[in-house]
Protein backbone atom coordinates (compact mmCIF):
# COMPACT_ATOMS: atom_id res chain seq x y z
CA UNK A 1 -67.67 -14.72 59.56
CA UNK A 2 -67.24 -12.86 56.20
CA UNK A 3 -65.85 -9.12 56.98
CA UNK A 4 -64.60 -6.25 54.48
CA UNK A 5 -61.31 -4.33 55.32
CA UNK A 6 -61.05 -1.07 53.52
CA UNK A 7 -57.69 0.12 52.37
CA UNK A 8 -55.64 1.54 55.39
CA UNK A 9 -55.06 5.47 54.25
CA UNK A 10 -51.59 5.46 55.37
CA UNK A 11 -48.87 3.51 57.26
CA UNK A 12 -49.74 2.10 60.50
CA UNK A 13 -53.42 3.79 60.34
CA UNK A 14 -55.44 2.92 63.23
CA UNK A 15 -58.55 0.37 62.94
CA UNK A 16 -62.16 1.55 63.12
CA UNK A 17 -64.72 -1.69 63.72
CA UNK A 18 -68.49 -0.35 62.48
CA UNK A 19 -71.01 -2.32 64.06
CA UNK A 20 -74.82 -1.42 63.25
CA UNK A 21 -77.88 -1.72 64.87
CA UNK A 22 -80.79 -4.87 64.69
CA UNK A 23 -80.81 -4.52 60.96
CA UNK A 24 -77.16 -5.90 61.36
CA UNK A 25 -76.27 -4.53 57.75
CA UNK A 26 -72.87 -3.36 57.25
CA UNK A 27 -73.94 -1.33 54.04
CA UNK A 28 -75.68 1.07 57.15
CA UNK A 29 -72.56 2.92 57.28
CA UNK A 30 -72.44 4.04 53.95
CA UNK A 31 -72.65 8.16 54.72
CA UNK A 32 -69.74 7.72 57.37
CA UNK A 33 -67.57 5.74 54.86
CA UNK A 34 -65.88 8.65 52.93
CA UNK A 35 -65.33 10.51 55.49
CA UNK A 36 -64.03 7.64 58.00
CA UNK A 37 -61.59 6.21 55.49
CA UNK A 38 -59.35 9.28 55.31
CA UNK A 39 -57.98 8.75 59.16
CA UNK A 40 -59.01 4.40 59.28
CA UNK A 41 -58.32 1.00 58.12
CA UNK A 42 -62.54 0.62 58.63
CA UNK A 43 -63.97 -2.68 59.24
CA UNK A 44 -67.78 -3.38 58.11
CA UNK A 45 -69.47 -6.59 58.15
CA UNK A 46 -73.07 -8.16 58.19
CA UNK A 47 -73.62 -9.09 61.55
CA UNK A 48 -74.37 -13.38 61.96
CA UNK A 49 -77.70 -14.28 60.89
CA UNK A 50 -77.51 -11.19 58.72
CA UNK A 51 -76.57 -10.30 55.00
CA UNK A 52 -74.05 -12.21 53.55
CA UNK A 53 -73.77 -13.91 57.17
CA UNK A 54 -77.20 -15.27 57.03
CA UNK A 55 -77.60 -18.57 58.95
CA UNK A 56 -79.91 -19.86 61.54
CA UNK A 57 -79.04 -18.54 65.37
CA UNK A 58 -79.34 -20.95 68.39
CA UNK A 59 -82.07 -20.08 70.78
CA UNK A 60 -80.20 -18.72 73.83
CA UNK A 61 -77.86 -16.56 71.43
CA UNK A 62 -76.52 -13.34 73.23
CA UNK A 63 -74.23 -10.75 73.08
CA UNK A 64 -71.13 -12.22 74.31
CA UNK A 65 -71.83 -14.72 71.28
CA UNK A 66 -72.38 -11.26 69.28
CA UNK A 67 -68.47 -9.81 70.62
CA UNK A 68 -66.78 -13.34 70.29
CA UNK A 69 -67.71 -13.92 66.92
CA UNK A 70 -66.23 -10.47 65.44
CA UNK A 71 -63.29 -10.15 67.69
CA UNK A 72 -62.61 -13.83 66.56
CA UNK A 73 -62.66 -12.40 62.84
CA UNK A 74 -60.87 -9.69 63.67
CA UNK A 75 -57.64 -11.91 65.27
CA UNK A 76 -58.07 -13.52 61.94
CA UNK A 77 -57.85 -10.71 59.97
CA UNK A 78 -54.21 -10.20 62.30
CA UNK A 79 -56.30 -7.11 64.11
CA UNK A 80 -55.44 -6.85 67.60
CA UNK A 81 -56.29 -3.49 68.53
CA UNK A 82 -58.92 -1.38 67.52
CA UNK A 83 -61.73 1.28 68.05
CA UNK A 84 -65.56 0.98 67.47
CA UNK A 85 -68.52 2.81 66.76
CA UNK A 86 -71.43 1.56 67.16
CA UNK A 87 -75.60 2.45 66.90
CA UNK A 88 -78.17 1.00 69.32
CA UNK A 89 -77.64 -2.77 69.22
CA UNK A 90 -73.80 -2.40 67.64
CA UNK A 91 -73.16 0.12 70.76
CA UNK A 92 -74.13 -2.80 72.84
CA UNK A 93 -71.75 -5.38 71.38
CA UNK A 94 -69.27 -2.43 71.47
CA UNK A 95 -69.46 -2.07 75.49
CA UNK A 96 -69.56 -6.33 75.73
CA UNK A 97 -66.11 -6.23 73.60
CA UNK A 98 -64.63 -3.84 75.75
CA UNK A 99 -65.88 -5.85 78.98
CA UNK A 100 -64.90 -9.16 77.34
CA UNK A 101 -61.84 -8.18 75.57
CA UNK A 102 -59.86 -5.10 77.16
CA UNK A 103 -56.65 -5.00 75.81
CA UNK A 104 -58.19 -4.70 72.35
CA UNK A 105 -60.44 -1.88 72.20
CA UNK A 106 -59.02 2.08 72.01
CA UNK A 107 -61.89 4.45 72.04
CA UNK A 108 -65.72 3.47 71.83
CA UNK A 109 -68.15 5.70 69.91
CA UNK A 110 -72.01 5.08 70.65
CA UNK A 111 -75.01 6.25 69.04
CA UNK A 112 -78.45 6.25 70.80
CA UNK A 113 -77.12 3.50 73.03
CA UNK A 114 -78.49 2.52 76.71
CA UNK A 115 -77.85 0.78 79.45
CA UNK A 116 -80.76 -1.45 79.73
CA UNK A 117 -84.11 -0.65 77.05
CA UNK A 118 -85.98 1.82 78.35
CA UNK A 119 -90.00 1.20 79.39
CA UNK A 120 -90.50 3.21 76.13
CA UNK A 121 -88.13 1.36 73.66
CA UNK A 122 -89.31 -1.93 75.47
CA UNK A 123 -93.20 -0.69 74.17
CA UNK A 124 -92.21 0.28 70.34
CA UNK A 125 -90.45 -3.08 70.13
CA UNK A 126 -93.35 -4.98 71.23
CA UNK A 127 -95.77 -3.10 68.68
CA UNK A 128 -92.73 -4.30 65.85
CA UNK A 129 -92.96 -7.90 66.88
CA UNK A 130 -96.32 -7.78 67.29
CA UNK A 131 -96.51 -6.42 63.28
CA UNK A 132 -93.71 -9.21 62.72
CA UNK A 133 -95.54 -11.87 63.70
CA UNK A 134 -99.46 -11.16 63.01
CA UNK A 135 -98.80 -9.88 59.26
CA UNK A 136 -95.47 -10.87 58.25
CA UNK A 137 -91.99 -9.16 57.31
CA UNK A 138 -93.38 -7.12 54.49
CA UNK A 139 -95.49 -4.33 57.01
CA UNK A 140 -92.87 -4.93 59.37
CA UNK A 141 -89.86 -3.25 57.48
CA UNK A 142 -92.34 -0.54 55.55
CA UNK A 143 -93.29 0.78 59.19
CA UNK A 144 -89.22 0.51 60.00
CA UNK A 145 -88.22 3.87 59.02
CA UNK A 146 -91.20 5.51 61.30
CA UNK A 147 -88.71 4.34 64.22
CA UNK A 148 -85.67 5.31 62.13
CA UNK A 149 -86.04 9.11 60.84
CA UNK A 150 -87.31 12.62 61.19
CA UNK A 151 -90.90 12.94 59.82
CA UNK A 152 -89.77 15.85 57.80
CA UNK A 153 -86.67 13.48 56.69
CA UNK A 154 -89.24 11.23 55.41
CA UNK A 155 -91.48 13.40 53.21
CA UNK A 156 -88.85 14.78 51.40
CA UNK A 157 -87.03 10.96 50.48
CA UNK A 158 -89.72 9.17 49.75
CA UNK A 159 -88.14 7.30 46.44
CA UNK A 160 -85.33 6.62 48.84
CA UNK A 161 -87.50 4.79 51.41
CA UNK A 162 -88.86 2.70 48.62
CA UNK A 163 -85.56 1.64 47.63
CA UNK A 164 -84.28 1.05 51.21
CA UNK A 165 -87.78 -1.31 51.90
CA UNK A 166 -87.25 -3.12 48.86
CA UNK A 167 -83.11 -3.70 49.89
CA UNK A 168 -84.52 -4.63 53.02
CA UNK A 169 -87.21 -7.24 52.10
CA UNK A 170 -84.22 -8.75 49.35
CA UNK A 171 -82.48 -9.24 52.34
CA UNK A 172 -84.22 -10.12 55.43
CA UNK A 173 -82.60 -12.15 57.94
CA UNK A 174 -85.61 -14.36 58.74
CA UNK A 175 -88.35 -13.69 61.94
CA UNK A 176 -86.77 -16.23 63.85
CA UNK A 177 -83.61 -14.98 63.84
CA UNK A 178 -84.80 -11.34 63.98
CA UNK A 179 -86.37 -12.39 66.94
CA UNK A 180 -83.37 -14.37 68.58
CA UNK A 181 -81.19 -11.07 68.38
CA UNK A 182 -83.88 -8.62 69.53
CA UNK A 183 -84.45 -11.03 72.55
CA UNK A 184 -80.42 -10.62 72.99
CA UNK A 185 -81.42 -6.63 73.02
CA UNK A 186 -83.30 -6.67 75.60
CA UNK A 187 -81.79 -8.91 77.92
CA UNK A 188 -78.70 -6.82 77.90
CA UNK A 189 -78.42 -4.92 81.30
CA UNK A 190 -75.20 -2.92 81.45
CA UNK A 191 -75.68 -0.91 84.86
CA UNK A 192 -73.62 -3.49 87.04
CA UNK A 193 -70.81 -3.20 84.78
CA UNK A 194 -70.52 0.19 82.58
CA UNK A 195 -68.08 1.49 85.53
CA UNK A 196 -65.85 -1.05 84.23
CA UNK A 197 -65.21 0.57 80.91
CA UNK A 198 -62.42 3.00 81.59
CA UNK A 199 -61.58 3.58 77.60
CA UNK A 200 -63.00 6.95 76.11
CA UNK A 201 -66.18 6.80 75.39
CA UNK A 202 -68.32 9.46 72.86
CA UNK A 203 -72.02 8.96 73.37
CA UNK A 204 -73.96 10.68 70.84
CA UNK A 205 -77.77 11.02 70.58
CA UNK A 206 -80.19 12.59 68.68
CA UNK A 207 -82.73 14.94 70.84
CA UNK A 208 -86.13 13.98 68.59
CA UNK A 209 -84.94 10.22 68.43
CA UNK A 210 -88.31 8.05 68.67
CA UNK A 211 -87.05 5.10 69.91
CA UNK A 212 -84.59 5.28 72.19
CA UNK A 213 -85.10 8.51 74.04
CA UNK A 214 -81.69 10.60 74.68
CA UNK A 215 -82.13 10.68 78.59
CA UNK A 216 -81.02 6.77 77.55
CA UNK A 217 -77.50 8.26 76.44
CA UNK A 218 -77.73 10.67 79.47
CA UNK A 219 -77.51 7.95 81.92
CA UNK A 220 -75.09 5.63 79.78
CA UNK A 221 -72.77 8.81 79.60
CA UNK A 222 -73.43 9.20 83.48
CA UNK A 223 -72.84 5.47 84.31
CA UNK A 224 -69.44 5.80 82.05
CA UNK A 225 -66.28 7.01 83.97
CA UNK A 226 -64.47 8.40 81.20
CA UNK A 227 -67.35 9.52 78.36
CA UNK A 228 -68.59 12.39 76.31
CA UNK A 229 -72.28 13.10 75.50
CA UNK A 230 -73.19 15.15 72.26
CA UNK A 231 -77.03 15.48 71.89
CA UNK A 232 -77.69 16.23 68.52
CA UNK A 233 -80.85 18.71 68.32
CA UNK A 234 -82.47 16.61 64.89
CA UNK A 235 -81.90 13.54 63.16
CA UNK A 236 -83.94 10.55 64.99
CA UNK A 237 -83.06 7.31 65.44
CA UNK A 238 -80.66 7.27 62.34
CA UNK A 239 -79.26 10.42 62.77
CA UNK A 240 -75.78 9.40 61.45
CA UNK A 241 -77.91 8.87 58.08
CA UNK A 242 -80.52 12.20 58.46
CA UNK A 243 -77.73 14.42 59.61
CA UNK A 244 -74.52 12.92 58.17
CA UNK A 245 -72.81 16.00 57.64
CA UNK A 246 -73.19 17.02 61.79
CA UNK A 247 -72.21 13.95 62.74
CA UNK A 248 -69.60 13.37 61.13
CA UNK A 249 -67.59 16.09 62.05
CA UNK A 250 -68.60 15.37 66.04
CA UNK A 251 -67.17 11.87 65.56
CA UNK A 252 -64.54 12.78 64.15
CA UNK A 253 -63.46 15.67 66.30
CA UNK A 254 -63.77 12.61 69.35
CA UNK A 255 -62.19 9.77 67.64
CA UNK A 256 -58.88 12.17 65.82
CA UNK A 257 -58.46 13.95 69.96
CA UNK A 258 -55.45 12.50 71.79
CA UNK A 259 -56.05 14.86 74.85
CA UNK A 260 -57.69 13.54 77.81
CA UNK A 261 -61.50 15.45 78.60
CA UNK A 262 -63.32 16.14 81.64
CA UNK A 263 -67.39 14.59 81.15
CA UNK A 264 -69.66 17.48 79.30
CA UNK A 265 -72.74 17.77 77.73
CA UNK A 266 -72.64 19.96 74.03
């Protein structure tokens, strides 16, 4: 798997995996880049079947496969130890790394994560697949960003829609494999096995988020024994991208903290 290491800022500086959502794009992190880079060595990579990791998935693919494959790149890479942040789908594979791989993880960050999809997620992704599958990838990723942002967000960058739709037709990872990793989504069922995650944990939500609902983060951050929940009051689905600035600083203020917390909800 082909990864990108940014330049660590200083000596010794910590690791920071980004792992994004079903659209599996690295270049997703883009507005947390800047500001990430000061305090990590960052880590962003097309997830497989994805990007410059485009290749066909096997049927039963799930996300153990997802966490094996990138902490296998990341030994390779001589990383042994590491935080992540991850949205939706990448805060999934976040949790399975921690569960699969202990030792290597520090601190989790989560955005509009669950523990198993909601009734209401489960409902918006069956309208996208249907769309996927009865009239092709084209109407599929120009009704994406409806599930993404802020209807306000989207009046006002239109031209930067367009450009985003036309990125993401140039690079679409194929309907099967979109498929094989959604069907990976929704099979994963955390609720057995979040109490095993004992590393700190900031879940962060967005309160007008469309598809996943923040009462998913409420439980995740309830299910968690050592978490933090920050429920953002606007930004949607992609609030790291709507509200950059806000998040940003919450993230950081979590991931640069050395004192232990007691659970609250800001």
């Amino acid at each position: 798997m082909q990864i990108e290491l940014t330049q660590a800022p200083f000596p010794n500086a910590p690791t920071l995996l980004l792992i994004a959502g079903l659209s599996g794009m690295g270049s997703y992190w883009l507005p947390q880049r800047a500001a990430l880079a000061e305090h990590y060595q960052l880590v962003v990579y097309d997830q497989r079947g994805t990007g410059v990791n485009k290749q066909p998935l096997p049927n039963d693919y799930c996300l153990p496969d997802m966490a094996l494959e990138i902490h296998t790149a990341m030994l390779q890479q001589g990383i042994t130890h590491y935080s992540v942040l991850g949205h939706a789908l990448g805060g999934l594979v976040a949790m399975q790394l921690v569960l699969d791989y202990p030792a290597a993880i520090d601190k989790l960050a989560i955005i509009n994560g669950w523990l198993q999809l909601n009734a209401h997620t489960r409902r918006c992704f069956a309208v996208r697949e249907t769309l996927l599958q009865d009239s092709g990838p084209a109407p599929y990723l120009q009704a994406q960003p409806l599930f993404l942002y802020p209807a306000d967000w989207m009046a006002a960058n239109q031209p930067r829609l367009e450009a985003e739709e036309a990125m993401h037709n140039a690079h679409f990872q194929g309907q099967e494999n979109l498929t094989r990793r959604l069907n990976a989504l929704k099979a994963a069922d955390f609720h057995a096995t979040a109490a095993r995650i004992h590393q700190q944990v900031l879940v962060i939500c967005s309160r007008d988020d469309l598809l996943v609902p923040w009462i998913c983060s409420e439980e995740l951050h309830n299910a968690l024994p050592n978490s933090l929940l920050e429920i953002m009051p606007w930004g949607g689905h992609a609030c790291n991208i709507t509200a950059a600035s806000d998040f940003n600083q919450r993230l950081l203020s979590f991931l640069v903290t050395e004192s232990a917390y007691h659970k609250e909800i800001i």
